[in-house]
Protein backbone atom coordinates (compact mmCIF):
# COMPACT_ATOMS: atom_id res chain seq x y z
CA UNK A 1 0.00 0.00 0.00
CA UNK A 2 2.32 2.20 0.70
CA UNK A 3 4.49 1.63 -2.40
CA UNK A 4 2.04 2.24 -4.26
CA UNK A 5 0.52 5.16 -2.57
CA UNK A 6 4.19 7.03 -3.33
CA UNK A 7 4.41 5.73 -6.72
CA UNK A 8 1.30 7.14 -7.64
CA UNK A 9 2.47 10.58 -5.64
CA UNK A 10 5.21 10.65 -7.66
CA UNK A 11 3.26 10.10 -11.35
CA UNK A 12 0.62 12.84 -9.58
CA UNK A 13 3.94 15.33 -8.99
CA UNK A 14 5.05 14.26 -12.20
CA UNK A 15 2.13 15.36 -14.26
CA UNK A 16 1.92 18.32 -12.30
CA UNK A 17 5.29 19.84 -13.40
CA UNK A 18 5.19 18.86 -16.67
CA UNK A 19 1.70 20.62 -17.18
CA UNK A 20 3.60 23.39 -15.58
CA UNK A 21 6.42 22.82 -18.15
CA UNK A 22 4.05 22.82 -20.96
CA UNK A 23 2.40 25.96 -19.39
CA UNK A 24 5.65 28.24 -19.66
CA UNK A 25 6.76 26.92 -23.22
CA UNK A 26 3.60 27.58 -24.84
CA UNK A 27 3.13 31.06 -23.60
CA UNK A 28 2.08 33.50 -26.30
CA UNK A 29 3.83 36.33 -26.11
CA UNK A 30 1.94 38.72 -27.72
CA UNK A 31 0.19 40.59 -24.80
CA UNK A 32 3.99 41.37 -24.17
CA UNK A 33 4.65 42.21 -27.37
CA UNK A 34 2.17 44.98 -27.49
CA UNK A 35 3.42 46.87 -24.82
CA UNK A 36 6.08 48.12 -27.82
CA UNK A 37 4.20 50.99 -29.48
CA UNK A 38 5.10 53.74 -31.33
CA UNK A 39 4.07 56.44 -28.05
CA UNK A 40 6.71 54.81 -26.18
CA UNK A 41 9.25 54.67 -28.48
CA UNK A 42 8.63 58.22 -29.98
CA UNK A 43 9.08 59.55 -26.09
CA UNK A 44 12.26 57.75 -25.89
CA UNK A 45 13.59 59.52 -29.14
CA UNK A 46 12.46 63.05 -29.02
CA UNK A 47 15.50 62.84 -25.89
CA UNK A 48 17.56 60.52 -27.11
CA UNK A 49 17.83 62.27 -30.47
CA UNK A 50 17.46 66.46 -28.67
CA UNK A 51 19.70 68.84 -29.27
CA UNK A 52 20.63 67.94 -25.48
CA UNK A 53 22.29 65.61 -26.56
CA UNK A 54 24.74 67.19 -28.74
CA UNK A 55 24.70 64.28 -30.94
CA UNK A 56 26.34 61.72 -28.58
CA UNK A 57 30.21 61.86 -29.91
CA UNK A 58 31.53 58.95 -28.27
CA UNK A 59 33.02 60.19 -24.67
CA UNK A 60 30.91 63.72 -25.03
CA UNK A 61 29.22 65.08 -22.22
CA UNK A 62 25.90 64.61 -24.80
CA UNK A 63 26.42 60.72 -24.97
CA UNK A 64 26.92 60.74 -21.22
CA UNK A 65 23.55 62.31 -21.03
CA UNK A 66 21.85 60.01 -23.94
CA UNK A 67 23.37 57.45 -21.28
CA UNK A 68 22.28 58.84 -18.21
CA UNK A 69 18.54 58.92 -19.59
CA UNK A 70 18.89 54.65 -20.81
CA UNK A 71 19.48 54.07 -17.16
CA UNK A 72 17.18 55.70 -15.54
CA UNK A 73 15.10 53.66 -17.69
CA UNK A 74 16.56 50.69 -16.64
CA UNK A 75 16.38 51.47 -13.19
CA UNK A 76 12.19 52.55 -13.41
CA UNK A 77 11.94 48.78 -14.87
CA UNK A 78 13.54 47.04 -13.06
CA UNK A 79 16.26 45.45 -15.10
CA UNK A 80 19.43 45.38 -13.61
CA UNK A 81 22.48 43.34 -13.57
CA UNK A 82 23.74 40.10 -11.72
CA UNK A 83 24.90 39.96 -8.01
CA UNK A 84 27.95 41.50 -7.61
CA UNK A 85 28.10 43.80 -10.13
CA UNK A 86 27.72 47.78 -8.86
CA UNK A 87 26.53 49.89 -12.25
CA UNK A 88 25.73 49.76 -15.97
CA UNK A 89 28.85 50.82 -17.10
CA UNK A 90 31.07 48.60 -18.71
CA UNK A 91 34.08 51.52 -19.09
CA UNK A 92 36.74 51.72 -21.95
CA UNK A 93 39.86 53.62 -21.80
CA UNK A 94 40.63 56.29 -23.82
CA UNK A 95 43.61 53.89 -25.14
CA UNK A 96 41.27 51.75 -26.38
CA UNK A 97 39.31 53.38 -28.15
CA UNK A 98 42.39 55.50 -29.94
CA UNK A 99 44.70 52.62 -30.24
CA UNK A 100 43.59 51.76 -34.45
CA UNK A 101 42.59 55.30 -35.83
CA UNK A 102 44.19 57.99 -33.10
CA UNK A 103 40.60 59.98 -33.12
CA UNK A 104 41.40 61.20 -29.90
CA UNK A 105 38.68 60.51 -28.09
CA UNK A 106 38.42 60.32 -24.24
CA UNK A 107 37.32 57.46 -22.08
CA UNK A 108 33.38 56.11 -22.84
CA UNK A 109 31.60 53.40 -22.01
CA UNK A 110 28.95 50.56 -22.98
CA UNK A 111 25.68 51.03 -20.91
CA UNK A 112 24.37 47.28 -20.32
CA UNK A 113 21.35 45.85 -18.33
CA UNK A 114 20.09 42.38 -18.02
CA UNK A 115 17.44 39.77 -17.33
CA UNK A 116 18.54 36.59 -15.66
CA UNK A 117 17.18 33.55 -17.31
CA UNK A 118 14.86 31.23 -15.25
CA UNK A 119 15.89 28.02 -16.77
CA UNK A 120 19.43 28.62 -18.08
CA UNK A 121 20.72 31.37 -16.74
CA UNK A 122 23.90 30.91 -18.22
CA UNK A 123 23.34 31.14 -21.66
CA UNK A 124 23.24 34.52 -23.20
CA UNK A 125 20.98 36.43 -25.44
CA UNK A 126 22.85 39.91 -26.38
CA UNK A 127 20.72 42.17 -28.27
CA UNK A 128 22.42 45.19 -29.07
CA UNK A 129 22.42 49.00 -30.75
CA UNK A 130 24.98 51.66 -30.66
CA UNK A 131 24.25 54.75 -28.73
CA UNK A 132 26.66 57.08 -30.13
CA UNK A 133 26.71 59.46 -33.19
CA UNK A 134 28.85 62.07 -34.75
CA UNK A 135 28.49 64.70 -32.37
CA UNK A 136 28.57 68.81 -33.58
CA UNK A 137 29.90 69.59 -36.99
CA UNK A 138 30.23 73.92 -37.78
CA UNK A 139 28.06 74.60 -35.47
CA UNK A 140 25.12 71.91 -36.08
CA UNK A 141 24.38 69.04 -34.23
CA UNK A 142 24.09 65.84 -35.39
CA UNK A 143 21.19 64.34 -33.78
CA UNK A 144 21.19 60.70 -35.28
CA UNK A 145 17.41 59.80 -34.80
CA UNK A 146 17.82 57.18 -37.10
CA UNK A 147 21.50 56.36 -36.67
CA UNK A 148 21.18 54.99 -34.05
CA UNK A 149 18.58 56.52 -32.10
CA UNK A 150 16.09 54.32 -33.09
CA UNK A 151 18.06 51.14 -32.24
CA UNK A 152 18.62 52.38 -28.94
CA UNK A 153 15.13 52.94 -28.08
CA UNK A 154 14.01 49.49 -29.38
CA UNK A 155 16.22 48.32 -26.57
CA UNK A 156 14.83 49.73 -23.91
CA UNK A 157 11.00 48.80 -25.14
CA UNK A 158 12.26 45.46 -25.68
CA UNK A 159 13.83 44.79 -21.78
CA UNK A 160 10.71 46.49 -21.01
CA UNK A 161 8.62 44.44 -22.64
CA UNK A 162 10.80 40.93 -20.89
CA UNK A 163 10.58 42.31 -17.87
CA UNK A 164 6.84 42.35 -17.83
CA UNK A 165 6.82 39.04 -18.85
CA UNK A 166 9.20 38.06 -15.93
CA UNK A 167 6.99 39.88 -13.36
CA UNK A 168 4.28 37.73 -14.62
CA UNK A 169 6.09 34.71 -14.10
CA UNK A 170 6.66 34.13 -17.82
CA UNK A 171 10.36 35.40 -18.00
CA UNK A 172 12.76 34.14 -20.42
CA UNK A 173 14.47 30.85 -19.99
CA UNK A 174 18.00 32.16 -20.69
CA UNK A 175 19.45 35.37 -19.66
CA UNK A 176 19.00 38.70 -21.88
CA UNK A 177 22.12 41.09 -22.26
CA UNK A 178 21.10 44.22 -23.92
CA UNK A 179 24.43 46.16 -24.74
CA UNK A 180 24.34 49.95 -25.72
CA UNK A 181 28.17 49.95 -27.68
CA UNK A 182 29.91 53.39 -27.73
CA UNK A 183 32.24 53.86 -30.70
CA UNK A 184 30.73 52.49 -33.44
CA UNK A 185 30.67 55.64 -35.53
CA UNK A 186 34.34 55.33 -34.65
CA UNK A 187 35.05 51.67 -35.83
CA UNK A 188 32.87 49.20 -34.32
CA UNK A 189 35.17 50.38 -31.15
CA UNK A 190 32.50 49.30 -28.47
CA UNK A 191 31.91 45.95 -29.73
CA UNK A 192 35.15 45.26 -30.79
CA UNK A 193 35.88 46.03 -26.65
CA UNK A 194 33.17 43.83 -25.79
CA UNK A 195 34.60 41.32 -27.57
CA UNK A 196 37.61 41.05 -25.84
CA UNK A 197 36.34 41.34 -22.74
CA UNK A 198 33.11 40.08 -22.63
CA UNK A 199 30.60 40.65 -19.51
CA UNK A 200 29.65 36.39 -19.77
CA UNK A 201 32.26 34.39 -21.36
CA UNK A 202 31.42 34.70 -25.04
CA UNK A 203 30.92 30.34 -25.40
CA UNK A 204 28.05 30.75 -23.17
CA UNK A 205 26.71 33.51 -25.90
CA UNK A 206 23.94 31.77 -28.45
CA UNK A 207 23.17 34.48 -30.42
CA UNK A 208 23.47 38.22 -31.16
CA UNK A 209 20.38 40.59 -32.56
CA UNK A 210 21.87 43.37 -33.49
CA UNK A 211 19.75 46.95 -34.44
CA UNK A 212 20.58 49.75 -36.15
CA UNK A 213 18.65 52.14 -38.02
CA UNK A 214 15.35 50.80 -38.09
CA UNK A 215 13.26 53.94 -38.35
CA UNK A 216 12.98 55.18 -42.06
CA UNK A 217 12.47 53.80 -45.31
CA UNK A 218 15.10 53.63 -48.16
CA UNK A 219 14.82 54.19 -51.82
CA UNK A 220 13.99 50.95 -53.03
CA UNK A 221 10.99 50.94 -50.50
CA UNK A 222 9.40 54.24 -51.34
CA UNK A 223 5.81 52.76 -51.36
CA UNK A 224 5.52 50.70 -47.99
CA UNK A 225 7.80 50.57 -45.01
CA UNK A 226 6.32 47.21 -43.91
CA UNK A 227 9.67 45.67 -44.47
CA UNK A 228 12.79 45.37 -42.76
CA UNK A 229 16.65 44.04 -44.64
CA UNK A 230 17.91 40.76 -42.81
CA UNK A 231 21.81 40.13 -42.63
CA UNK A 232 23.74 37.95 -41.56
CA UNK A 233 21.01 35.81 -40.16
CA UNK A 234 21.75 32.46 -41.75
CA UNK A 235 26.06 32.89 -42.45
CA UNK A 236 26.83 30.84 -39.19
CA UNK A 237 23.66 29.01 -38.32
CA UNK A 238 20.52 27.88 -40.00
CA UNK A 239 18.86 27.16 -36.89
CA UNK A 240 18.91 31.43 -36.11
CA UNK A 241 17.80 32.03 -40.21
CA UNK A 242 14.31 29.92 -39.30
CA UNK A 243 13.74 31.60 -36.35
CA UNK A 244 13.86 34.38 -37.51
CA UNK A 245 11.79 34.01 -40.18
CA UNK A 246 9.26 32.28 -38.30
CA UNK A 247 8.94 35.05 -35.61
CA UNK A 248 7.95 37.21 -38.37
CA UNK A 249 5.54 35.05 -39.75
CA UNK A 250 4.02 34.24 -36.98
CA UNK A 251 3.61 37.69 -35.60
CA UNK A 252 4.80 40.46 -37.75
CA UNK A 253 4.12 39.87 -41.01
CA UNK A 254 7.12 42.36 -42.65
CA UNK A 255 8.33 41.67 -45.80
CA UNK A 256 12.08 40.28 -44.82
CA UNK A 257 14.35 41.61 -47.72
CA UNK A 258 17.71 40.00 -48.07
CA UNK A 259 18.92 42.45 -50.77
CA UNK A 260 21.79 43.40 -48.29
CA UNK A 261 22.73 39.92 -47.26
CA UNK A 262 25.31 38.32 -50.14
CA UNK A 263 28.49 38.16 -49.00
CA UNK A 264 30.05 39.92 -51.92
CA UNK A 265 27.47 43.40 -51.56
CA UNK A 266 29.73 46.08 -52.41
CA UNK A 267 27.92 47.74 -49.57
CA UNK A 268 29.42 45.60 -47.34
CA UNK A 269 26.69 46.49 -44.46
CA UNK A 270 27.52 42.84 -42.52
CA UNK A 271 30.89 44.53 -41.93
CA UNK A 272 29.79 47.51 -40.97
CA UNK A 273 27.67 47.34 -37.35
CA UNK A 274 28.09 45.96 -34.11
CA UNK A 275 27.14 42.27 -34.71
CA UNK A 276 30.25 41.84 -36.68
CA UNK A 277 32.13 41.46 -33.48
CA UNK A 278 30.22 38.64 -32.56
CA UNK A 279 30.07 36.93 -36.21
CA UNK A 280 33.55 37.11 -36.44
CA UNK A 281 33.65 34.80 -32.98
CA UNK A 282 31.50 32.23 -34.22
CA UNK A 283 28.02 33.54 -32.51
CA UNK A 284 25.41 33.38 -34.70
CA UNK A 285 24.18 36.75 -35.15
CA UNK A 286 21.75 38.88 -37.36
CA UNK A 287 21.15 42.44 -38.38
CA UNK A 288 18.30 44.38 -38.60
CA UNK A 289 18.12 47.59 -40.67
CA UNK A 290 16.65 49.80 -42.74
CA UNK A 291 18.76 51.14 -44.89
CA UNK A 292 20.63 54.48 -46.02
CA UNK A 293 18.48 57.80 -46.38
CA UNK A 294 19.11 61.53 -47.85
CA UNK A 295 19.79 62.21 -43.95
CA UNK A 296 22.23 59.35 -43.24
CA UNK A 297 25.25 60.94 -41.66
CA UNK A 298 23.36 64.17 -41.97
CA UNK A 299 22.21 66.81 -39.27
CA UNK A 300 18.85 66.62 -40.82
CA UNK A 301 18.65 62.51 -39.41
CA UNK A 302 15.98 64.43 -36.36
CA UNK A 303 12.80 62.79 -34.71
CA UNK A 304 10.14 64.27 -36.68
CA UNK A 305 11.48 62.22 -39.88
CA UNK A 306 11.24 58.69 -38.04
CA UNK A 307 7.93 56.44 -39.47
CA UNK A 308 6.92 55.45 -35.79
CA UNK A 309 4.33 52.33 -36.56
CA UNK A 310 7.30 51.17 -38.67
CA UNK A 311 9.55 51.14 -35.95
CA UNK A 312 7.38 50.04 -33.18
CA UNK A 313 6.47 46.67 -35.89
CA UNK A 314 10.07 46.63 -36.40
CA UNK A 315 11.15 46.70 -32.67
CA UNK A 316 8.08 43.76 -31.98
CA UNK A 317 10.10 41.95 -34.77
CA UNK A 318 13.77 41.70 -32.81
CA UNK A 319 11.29 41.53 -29.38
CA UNK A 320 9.98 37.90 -31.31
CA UNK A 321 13.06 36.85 -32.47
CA UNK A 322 15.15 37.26 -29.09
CA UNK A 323 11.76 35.44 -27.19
CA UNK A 324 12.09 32.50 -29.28
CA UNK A 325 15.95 32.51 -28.33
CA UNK A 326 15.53 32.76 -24.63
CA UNK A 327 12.77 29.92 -24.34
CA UNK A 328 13.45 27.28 -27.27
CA UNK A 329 14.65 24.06 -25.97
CA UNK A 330 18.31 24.32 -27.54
CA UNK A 331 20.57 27.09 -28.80
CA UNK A 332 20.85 27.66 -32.17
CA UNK A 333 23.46 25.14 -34.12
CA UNK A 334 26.36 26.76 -35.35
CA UNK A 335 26.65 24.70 -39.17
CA UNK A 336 28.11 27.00 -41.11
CA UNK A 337 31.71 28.97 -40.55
CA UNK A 338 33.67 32.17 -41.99
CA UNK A 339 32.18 35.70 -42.57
């Protein structure tokens, strides 16, 4: 009797936690998803992208401001950092980031926060955007809305957006890193920092989402910005390319152009932003953008030029794709090598 009584407490217990299982796999994340909307993300950028800012020149009082304003954000949410770690600084020296090109710039720093994963807290999600732009030029400042303004801001909807979830008891599975790089205008100087001294050892990364410039149209899209250019997605892992593809199917619906994403583009955009620095170590990674503009580079790249509804379906896109990361069974499979 008693045998059996615990045997069949056990298959009860069982049944119990894998209905509980179940539960968290199959949560829909779309209630979460919402909570990404173009008010939000338009409040975000009309400071991010001020004349405050002075057009965040990597080590410039303006970035330190731009970065002053992400934590606070941070902070109101509630997404912090592990035990033992003070701040969201991650600092570089001014050696560092003059050691290639000799711009003489003065000490910065990556802004990072992050959500601890439930189930496998040690593997790592990084989704990133570069905070910094080209600073004052003759007298105008350079407020970089789109470059990268609008990455940054999908950031901070995004950890938002997880740490709702998490509050609801439907948090990601693995840890979320979202890294604001300094220096990219500059080189890829941020990333390339990251890289070599990485916040979680960079085996334990799975993947990289990296945004930037997300909030105009280009060109060849002059009659719908329901789209978004792809790169990079499937160079290192096929496993990332479907997942990708199936977040937006499943909730976004933009047309996924891969007009940027041949190897041999003399544009050479995979090259060019901060996911290259995790490409280049074998992490499968993917880049979301937009493309080039009349304002790229330009002090005419302001707030009242970004296509909000694009963005916000834009930012739900990477919020999809780095959900599906943090709570599929396994990590994507790296079967494919080289950039």
């Amino acid at each position: 009797m008693k045998k059996t009584f615990f045997l069949s407490f056990l298959l009860v217990l069982n049944l119990g936690c894998s209905s509980q299982i179940a539960k968290v796999a199959s949560v829909d994340p779309t209630e979460y998803l919402n909570t990404i909307t173009a008010t939000d993300l338009r409040t975000h950028l009309t400071v991010i992208a001020s004349d405050e800012m002075e057009g965040r020149e990597t080590g410039s009082v303006g970035q330190k401001k731009a970065g002053n304003y992400l934590i606070e954000h941070y902070k109101t949410n509630a997404v912090s950092f592990p035990k033992g770690v003070t701040d969201y600084y991650q600092r570089i020296p001014a050696s560092f980031l003059n050691a290639i090109r000799n711009d003489n710039l003065p000490d910065s720093e990556n802004i990072w926060a992050y959500i601890e994963g439930s189930e496998k807290p040690n593997e790592i999600i990084v989704i990133s955007a570069h905070y910094d732009h080209v600073g004052i030029k003759n007298g105008e400042v350079y407020n970089g809305a789109d470059d990268d303004g609008s990455g940054t801001v999908a950031l901070l909807e995004i950890a938002q957006a997880l740490e709702i979830a998490k509050k609801e008891g439907n948090g990601p599975k693995r840890s979320v890193l979202f890294l604001h790089f300094t220096g990219e205008e500059h080189g890829l100087l941020g990333s390339s920092f990251y890289s070599e001294n990485p916040l979680f050892p960079l085996a334990n990364t799975i993947a990289n989402v990296n945004i930037d410039m997300i909030g105009r149209h280009d060109e060849f899209h002059n009659d719908s910005s329901n789209y978004v250019y792809l790169i990079g997605s499937d160079y290192l892992s096929t496993d990332l390319h479907k997942i990708c593809e199936a977040a937006n199917s499943k909730y976004t619906k933009l047309l996924l152009d891969y007009k940027y994403n041949d190897r041999t583009d003399p544009n050479r955009f995979y090259y060019r932003s901060d996911h290259y620095n995790f490409g280049k170590n074998g992490i499968p990674s993917v880049f979301l953008f937009t493309g080039v503009h009349a304002d790229y580079h330009q002090p005419t790249d302001d707030v009242d030029k970004i296509e909000f509804d694009a963005l916000a379906k834009r930012t739900q896109l990477a919020f999809a794709i780095v959900w599906e990361l943090a709570n599929r069974e396994n990590r994507p499979v790296v079967d494919k090598s080289g950039n």
